[in-house]
PDB file of N, CA and C in Angstrom:
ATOM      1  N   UNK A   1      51.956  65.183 -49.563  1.00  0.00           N
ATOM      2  CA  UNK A   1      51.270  63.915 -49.512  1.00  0.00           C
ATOM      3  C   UNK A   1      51.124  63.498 -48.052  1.00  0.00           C
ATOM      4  N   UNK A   2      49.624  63.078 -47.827  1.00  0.00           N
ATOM      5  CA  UNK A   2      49.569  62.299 -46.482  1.00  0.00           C
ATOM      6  C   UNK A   2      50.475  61.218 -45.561  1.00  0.00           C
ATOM      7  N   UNK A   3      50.707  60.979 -44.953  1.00  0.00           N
ATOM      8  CA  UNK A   3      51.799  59.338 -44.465  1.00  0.00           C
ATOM      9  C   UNK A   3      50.640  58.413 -44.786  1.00  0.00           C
ATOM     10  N   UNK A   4      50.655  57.268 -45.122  1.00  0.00           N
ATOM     11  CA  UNK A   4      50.219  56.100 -45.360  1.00  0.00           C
ATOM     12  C   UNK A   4      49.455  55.378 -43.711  1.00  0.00           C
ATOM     13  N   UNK A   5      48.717  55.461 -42.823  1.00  0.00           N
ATOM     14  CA  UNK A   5      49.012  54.738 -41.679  1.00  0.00           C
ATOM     15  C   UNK A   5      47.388  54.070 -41.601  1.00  0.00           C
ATOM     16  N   UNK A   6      47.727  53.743 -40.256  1.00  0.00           N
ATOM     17  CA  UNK A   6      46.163  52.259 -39.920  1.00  0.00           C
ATOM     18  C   UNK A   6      44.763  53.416 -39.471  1.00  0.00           C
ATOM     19  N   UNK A   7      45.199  54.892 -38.864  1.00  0.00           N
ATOM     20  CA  UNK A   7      44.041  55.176 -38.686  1.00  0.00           C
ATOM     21  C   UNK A   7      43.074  55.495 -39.281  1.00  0.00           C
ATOM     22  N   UNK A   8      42.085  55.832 -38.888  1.00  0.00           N
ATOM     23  CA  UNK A   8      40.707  55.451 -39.207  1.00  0.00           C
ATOM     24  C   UNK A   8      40.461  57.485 -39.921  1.00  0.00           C
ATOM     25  N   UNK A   9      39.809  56.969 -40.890  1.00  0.00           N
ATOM     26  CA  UNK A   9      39.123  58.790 -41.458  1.00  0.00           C
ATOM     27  C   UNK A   9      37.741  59.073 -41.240  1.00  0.00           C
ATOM     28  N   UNK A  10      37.690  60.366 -41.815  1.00  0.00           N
ATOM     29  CA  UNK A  10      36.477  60.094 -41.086  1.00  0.00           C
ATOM     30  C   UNK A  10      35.125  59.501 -42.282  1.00  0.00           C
ATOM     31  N   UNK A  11      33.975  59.493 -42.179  1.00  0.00           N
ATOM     32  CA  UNK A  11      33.310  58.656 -43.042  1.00  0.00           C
ATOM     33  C   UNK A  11      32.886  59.110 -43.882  1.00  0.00           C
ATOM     34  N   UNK A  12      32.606  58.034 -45.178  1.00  0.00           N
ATOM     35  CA  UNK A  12      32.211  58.473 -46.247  1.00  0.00           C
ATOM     36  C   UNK A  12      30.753  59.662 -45.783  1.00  0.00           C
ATOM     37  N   UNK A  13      30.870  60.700 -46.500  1.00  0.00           N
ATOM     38  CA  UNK A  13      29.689  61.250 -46.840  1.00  0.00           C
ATOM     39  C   UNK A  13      27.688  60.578 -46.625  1.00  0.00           C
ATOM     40  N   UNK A  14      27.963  59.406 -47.282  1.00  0.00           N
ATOM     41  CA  UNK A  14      27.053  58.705 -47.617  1.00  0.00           C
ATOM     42  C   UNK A  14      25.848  59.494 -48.414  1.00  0.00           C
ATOM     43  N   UNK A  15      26.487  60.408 -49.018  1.00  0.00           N
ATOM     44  CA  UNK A  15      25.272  60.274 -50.431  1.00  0.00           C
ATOM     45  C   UNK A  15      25.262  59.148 -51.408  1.00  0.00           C
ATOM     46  N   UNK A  16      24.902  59.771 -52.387  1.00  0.00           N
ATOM     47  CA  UNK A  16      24.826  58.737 -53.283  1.00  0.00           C
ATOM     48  C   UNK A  16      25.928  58.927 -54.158  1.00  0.00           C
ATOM     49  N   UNK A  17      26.678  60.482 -54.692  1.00  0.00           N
ATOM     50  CA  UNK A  17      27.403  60.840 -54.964  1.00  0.00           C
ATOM     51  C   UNK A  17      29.100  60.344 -54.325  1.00  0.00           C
ATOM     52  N   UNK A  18      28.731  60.160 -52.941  1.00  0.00           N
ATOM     53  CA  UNK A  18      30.089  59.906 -52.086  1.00  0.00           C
ATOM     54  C   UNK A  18      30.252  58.639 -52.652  1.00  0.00           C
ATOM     55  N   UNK A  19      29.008  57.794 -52.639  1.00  0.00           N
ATOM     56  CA  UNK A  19      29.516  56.301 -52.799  1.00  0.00           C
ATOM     57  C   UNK A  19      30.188  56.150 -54.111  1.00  0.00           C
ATOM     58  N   UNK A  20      29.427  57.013 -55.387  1.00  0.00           N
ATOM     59  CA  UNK A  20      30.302  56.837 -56.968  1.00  0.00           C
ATOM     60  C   UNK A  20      31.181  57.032 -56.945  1.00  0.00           C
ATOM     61  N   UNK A  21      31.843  58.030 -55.984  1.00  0.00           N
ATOM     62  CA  UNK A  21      33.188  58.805 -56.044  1.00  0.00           C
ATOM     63  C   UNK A  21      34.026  57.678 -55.762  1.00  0.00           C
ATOM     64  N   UNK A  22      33.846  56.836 -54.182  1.00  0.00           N
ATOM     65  CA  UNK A  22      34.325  55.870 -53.660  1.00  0.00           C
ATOM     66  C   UNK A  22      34.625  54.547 -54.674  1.00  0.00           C
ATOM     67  N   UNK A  23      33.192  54.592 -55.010  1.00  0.00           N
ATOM     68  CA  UNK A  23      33.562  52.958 -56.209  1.00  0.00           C
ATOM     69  C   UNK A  23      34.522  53.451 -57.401  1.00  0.00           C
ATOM     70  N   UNK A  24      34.726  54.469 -57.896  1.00  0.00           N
ATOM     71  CA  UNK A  24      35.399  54.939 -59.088  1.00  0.00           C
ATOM     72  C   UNK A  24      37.430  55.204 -58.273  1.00  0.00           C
ATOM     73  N   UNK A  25      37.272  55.567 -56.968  1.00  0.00           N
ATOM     74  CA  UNK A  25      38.348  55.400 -56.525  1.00  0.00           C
ATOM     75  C   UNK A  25      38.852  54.357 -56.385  1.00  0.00           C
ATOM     76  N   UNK A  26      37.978  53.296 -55.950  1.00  0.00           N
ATOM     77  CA  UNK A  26      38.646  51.756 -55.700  1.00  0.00           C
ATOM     78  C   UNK A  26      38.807  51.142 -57.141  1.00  0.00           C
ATOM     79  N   UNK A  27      38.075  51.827 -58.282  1.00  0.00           N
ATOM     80  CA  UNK A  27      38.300  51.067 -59.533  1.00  0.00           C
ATOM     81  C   UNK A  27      39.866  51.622 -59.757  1.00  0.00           C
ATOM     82  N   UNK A  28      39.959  52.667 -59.578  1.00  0.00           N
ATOM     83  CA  UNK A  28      41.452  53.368 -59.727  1.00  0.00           C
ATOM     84  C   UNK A  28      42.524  52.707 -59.027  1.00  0.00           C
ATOM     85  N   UNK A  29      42.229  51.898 -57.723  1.00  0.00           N
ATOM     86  CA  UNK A  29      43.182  51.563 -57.322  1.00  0.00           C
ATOM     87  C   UNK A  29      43.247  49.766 -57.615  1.00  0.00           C
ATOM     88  N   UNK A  30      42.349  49.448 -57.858  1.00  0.00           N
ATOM     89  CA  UNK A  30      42.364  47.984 -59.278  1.00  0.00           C
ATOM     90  C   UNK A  30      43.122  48.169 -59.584  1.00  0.00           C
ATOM     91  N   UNK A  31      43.205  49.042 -60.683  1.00  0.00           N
ATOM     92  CA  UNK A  31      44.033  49.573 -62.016  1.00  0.00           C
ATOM     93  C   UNK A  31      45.392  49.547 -62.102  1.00  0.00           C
ATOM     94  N   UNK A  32      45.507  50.119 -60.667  1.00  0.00           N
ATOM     95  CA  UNK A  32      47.145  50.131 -60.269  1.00  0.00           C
ATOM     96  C   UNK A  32      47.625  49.002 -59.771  1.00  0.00           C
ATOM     97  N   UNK A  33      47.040  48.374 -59.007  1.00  0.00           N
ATOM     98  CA  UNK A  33      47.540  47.000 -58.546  1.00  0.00           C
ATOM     99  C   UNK A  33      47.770  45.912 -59.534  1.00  0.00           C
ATOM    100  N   UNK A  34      46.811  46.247 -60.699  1.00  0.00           N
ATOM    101  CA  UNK A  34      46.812  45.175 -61.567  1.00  0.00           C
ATOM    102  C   UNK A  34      47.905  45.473 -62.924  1.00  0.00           C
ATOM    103  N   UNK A  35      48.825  46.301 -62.558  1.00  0.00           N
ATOM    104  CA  UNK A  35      49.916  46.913 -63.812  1.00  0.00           C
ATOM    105  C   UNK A  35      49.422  48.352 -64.244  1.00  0.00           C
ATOM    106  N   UNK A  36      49.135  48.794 -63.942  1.00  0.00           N
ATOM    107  CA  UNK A  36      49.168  50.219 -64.346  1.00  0.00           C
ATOM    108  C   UNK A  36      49.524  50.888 -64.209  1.00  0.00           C
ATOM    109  N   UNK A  37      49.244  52.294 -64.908  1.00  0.00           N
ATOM    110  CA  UNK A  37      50.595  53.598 -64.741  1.00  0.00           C
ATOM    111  C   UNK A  37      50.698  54.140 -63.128  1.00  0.00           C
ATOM    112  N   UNK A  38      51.737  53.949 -62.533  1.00  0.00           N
ATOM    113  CA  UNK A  38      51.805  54.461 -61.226  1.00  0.00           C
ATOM    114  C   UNK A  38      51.089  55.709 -61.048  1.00  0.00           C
ATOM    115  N   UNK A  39      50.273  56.240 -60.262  1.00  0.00           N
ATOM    116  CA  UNK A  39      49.692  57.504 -60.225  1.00  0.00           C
ATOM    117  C   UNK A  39      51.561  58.544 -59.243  1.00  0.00           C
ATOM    118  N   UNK A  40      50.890  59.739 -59.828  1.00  0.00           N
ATOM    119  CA  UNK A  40      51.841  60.724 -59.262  1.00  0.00           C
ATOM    120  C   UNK A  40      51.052  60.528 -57.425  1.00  0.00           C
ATOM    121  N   UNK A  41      51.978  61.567 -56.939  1.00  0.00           N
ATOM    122  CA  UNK A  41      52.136  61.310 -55.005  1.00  0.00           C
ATOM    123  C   UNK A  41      50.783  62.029 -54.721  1.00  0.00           C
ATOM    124  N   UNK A  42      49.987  63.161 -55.593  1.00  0.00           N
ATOM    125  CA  UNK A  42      48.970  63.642 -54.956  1.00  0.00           C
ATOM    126  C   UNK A  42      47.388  62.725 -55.145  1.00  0.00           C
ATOM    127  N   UNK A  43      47.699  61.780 -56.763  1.00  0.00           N
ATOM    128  CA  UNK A  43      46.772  60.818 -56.743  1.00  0.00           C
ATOM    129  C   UNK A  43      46.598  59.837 -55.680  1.00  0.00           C
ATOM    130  N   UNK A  44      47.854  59.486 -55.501  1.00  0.00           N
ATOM    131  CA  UNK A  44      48.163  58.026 -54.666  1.00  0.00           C
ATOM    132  C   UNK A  44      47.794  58.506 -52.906  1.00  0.00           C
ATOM    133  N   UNK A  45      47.996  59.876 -53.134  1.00  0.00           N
ATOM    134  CA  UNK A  45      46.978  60.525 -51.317  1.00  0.00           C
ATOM    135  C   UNK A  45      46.032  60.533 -51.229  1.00  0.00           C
ATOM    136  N   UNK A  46      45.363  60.957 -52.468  1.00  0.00           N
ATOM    137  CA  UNK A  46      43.874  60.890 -52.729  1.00  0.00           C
ATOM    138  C   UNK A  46      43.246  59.838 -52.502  1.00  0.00           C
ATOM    139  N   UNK A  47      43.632  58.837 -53.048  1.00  0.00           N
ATOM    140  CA  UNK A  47      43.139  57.077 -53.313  1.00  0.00           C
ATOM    141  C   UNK A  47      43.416  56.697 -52.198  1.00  0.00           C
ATOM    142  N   UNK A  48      44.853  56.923 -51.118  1.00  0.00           N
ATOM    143  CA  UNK A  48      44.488  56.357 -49.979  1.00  0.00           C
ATOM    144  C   UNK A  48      43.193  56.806 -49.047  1.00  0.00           C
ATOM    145  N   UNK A  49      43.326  58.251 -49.014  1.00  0.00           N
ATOM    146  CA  UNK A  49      42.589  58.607 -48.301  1.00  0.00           C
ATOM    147  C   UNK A  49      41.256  58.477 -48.477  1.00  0.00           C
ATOM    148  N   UNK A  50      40.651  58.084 -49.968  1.00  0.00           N
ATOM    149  CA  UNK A  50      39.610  57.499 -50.233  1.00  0.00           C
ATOM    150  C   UNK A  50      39.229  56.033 -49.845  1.00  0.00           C
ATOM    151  N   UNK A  51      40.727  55.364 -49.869  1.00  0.00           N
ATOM    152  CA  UNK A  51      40.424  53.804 -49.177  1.00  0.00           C
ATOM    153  C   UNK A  51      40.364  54.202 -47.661  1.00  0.00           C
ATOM    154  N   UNK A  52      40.928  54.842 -46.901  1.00  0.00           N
ATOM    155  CA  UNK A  52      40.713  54.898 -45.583  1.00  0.00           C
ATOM    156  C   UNK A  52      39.081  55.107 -45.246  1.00  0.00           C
ATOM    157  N   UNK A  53      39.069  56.204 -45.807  1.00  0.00           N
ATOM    158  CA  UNK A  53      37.636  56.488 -45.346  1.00  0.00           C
ATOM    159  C   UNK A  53      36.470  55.247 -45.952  1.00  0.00           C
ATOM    160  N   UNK A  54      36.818  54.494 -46.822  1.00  0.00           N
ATOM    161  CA  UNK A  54      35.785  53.439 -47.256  1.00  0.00           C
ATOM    162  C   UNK A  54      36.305  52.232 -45.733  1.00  0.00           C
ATOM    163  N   UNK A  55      37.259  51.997 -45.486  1.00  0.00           N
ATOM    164  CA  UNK A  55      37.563  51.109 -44.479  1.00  0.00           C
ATOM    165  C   UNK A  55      37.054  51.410 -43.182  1.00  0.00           C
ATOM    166  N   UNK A  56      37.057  52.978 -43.062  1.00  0.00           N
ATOM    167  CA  UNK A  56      35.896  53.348 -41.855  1.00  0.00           C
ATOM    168  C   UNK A  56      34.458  52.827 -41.761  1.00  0.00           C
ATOM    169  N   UNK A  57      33.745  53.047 -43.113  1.00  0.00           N
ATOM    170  CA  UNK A  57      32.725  53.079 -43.192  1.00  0.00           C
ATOM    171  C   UNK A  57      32.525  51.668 -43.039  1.00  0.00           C
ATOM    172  N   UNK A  58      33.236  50.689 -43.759  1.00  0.00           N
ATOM    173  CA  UNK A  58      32.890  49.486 -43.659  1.00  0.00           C
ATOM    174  C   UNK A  58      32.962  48.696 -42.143  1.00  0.00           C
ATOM    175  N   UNK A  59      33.991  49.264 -41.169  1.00  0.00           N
ATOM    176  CA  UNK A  59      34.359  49.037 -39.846  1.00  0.00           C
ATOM    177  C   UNK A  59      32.810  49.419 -39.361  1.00  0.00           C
ATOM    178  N   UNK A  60      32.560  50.720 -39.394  1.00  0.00           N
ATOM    179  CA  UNK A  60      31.368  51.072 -38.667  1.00  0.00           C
ATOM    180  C   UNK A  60      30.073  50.362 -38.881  1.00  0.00           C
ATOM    181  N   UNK A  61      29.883  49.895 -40.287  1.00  0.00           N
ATOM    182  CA  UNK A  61      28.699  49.480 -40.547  1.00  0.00           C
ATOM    183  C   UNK A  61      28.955  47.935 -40.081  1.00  0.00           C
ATOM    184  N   UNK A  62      29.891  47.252 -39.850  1.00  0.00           N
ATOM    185  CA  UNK A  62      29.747  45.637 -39.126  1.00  0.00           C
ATOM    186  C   UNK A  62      29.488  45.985 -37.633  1.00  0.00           C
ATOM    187  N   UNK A  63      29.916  47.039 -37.307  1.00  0.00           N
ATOM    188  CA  UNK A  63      29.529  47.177 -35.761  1.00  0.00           C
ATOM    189  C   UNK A  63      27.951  47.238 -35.551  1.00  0.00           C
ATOM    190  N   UNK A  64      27.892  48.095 -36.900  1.00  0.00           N
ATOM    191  CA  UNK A  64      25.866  48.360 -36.649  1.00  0.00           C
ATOM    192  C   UNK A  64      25.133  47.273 -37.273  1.00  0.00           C
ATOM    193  N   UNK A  65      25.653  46.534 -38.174  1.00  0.00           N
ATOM    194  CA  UNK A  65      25.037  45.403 -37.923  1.00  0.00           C
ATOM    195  C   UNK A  65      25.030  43.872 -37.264  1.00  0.00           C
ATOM    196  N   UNK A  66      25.897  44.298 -36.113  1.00  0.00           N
ATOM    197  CA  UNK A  66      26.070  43.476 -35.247  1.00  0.00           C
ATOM    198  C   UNK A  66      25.056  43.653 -34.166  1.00  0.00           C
ATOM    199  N   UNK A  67      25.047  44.888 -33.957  1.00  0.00           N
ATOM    200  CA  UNK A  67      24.352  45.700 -32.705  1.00  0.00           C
ATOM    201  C   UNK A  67      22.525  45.079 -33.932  1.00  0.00           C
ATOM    202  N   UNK A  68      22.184  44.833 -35.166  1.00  0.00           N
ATOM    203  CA  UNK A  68      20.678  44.731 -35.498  1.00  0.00           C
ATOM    204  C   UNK A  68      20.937  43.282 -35.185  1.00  0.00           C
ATOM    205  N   UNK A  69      21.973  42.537 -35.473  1.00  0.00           N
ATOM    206  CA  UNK A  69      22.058  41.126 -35.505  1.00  0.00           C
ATOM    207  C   UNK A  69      21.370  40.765 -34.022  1.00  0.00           C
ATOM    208  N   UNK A  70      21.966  41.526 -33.292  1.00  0.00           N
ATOM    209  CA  UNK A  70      21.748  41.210 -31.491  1.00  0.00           C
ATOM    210  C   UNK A  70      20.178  41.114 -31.203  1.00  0.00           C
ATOM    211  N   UNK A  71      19.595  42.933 -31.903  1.00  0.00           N
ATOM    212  CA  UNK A  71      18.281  42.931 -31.598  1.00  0.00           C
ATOM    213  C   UNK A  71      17.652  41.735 -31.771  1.00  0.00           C
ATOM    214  N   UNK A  72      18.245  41.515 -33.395  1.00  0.00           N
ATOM    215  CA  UNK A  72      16.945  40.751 -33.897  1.00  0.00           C
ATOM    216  C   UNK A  72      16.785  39.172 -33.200  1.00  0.00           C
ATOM    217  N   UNK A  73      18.178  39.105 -32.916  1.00  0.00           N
ATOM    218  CA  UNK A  73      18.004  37.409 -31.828  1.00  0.00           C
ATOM    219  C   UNK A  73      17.539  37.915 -30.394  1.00  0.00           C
ATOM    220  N   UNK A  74      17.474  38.820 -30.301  1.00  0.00           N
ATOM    221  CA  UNK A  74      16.701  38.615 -28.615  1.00  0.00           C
ATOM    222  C   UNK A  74      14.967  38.648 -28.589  1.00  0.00           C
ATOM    223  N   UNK A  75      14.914  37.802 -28.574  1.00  0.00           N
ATOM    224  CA  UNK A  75      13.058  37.125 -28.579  1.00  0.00           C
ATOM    225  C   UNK A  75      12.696  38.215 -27.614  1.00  0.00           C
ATOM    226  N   UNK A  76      13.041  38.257 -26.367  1.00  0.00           N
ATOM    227  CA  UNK A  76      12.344  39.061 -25.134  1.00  0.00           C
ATOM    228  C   UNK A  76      12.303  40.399 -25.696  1.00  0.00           C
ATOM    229  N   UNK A  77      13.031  41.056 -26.282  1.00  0.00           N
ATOM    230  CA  UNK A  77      13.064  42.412 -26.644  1.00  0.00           C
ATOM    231  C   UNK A  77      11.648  42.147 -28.040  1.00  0.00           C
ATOM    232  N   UNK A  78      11.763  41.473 -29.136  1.00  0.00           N
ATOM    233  CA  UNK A  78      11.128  40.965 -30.234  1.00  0.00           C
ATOM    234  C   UNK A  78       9.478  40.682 -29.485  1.00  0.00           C
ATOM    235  N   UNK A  79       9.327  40.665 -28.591  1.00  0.00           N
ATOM    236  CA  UNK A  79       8.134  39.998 -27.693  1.00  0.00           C
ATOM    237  C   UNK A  79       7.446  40.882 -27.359  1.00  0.00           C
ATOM    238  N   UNK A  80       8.505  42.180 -26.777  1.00  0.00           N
ATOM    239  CA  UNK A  80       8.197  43.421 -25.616  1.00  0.00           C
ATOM    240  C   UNK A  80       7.733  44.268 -26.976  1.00  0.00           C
ATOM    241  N   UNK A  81       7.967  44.729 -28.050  1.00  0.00           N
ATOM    242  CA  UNK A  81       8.097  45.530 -29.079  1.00  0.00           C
ATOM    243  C   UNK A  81       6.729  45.141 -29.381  1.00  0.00           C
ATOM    244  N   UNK A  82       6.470  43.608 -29.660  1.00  0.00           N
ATOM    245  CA  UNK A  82       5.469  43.144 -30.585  1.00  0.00           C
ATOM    246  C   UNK A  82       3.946  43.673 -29.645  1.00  0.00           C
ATOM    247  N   UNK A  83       4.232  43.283 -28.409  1.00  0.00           N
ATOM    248  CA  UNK A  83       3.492  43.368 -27.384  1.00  0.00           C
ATOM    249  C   UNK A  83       2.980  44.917 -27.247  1.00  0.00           C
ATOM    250  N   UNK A  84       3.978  45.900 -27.184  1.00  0.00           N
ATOM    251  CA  UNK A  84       3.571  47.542 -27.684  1.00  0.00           C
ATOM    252  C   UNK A  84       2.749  48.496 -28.855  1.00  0.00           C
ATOM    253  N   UNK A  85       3.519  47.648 -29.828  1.00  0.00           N
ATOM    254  CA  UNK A  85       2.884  47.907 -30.892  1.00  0.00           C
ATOM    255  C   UNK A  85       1.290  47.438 -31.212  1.00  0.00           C
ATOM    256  N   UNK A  86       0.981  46.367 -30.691  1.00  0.00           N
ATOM    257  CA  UNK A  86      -0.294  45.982 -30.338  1.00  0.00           C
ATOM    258  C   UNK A  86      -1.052  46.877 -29.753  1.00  0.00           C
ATOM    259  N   UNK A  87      -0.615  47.760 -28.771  1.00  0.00           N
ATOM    260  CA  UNK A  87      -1.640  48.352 -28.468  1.00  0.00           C
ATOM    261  C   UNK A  87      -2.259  49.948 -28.874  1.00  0.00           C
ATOM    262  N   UNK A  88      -3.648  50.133 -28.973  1.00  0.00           N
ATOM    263  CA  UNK A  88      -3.423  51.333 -29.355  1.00  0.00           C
ATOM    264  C   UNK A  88      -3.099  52.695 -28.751  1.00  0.00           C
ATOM    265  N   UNK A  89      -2.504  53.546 -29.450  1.00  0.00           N
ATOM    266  CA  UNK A  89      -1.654  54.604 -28.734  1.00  0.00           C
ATOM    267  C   UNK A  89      -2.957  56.113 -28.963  1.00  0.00           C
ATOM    268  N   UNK A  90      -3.007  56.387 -27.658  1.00  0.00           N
ATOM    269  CA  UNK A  90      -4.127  57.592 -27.380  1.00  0.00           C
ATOM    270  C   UNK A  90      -2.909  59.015 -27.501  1.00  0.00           C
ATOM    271  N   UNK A  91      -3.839  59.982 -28.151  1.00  0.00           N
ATOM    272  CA  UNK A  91      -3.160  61.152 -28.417  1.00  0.00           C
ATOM    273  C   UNK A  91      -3.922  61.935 -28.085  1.00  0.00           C
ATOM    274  N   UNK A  92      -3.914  62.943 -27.497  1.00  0.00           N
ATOM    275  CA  UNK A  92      -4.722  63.958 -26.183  1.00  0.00           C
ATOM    276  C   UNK A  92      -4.595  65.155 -27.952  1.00  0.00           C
ATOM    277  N   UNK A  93      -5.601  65.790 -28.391  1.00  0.00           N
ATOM    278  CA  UNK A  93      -5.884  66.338 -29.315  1.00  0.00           C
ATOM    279  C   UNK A  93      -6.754  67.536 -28.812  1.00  0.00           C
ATOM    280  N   UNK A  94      -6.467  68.528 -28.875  1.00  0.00           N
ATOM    281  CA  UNK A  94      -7.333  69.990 -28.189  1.00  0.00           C
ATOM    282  C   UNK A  94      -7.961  70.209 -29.131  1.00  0.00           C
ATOM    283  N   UNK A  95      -9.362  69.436 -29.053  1.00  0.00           N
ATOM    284  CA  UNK A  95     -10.459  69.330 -30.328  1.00  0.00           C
ATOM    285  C   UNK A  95     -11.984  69.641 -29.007  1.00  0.00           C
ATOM    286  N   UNK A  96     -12.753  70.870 -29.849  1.00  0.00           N
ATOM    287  CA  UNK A  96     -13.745  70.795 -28.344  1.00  0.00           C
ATOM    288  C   UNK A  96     -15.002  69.974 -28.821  1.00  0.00           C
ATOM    289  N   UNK A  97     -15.117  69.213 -27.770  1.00  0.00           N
ATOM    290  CA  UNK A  97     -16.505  68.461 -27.792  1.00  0.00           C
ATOM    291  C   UNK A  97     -16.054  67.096 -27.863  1.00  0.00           C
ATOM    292  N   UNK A  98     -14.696  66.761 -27.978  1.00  0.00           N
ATOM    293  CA  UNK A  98     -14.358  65.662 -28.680  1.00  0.00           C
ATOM    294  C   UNK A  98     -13.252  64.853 -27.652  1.00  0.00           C
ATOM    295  N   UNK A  99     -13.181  63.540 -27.035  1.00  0.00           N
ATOM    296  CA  UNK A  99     -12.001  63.079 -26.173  1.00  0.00           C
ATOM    297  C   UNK A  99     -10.679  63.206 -27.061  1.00  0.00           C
ATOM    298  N   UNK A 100     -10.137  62.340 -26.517  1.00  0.00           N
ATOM    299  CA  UNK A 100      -8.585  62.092 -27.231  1.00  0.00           C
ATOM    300  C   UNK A 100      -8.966  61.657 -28.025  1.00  0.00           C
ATOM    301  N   UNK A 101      -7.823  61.342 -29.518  1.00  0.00           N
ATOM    302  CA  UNK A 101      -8.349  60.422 -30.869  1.00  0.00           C
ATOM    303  C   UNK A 101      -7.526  59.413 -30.560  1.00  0.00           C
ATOM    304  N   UNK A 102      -7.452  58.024 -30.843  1.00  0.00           N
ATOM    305  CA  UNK A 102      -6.181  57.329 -31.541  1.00  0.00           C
ATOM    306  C   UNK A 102      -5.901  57.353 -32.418  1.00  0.00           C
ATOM    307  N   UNK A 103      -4.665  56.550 -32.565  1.00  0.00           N
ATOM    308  CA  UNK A 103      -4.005  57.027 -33.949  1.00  0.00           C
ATOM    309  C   UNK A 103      -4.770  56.133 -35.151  1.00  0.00           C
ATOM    310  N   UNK A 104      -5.810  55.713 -34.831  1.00  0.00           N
ATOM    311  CA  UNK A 104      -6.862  55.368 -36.050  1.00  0.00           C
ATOM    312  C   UNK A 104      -7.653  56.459 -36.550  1.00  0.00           C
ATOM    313  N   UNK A 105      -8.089  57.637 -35.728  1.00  0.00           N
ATOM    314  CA  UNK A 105      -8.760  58.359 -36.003  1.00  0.00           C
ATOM    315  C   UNK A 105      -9.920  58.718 -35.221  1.00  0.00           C
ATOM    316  N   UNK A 106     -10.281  57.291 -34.213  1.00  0.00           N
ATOM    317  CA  UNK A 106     -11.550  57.425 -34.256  1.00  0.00           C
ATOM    318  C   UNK A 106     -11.361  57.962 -32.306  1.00  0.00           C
ATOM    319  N   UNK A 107     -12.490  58.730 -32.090  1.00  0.00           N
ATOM    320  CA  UNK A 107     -12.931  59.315 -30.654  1.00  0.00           C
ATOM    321  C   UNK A 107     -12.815  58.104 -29.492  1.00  0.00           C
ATOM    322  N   UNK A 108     -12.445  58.455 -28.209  1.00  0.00           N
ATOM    323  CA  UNK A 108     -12.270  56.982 -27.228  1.00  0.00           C
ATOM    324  C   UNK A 108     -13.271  58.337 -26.140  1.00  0.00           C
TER     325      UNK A 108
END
């Protein structure tokens, strides 16, 4: 059996599969907290190590949405983006007879 400790595992998978596995582990460990049959020492490694790695994932994902929180309040960045995207983007296309296209399609 693993030691029990604070560090970090590494992250869920993130399929879709990882996440059922994950929610069906944390239902398992409900179960136990709430009176249930003690699991033997290789369950109770399992389930931690399934809560660790969900506590990673959840650590990592407040960081990344801290880091969208940021984007999305900085107007100047929100301004500069809006301001880019506005314009249209020329793509040099080795077409003969024909200039560059944009990305509309049409000849410049």
């Amino acid at each position: 059996m693993n030691p029990i400790s604070s560090k970090d595992r590494p992250l869920l998978d993130g399929s879709a599969e990882g996440f059922r596995r994950s929610a069906g582990d944390l239902g398992e460990v409900i179960a136990i907290l709430s009176g249930g049959v003690r699991p033997d020492d290789w369950t109770r490694s399992r389930l931690a190590q399934s809560l660790r790695q969900l506590q990673t994932f959840l650590i990592a994902e407040a960081h990344e949405q801290e880091g969208r929180k940021a984007v999305s309040e900085d107007a100047a960045l929100r301004a500069a983006v809006a301001t880019m995207m506005a314009r249209p983007v020329s793509v040099a296309m080795p077409v003969s007879g024909m200039g560059p296209i944009t990305e509309v399609g049409h000849a410049v």
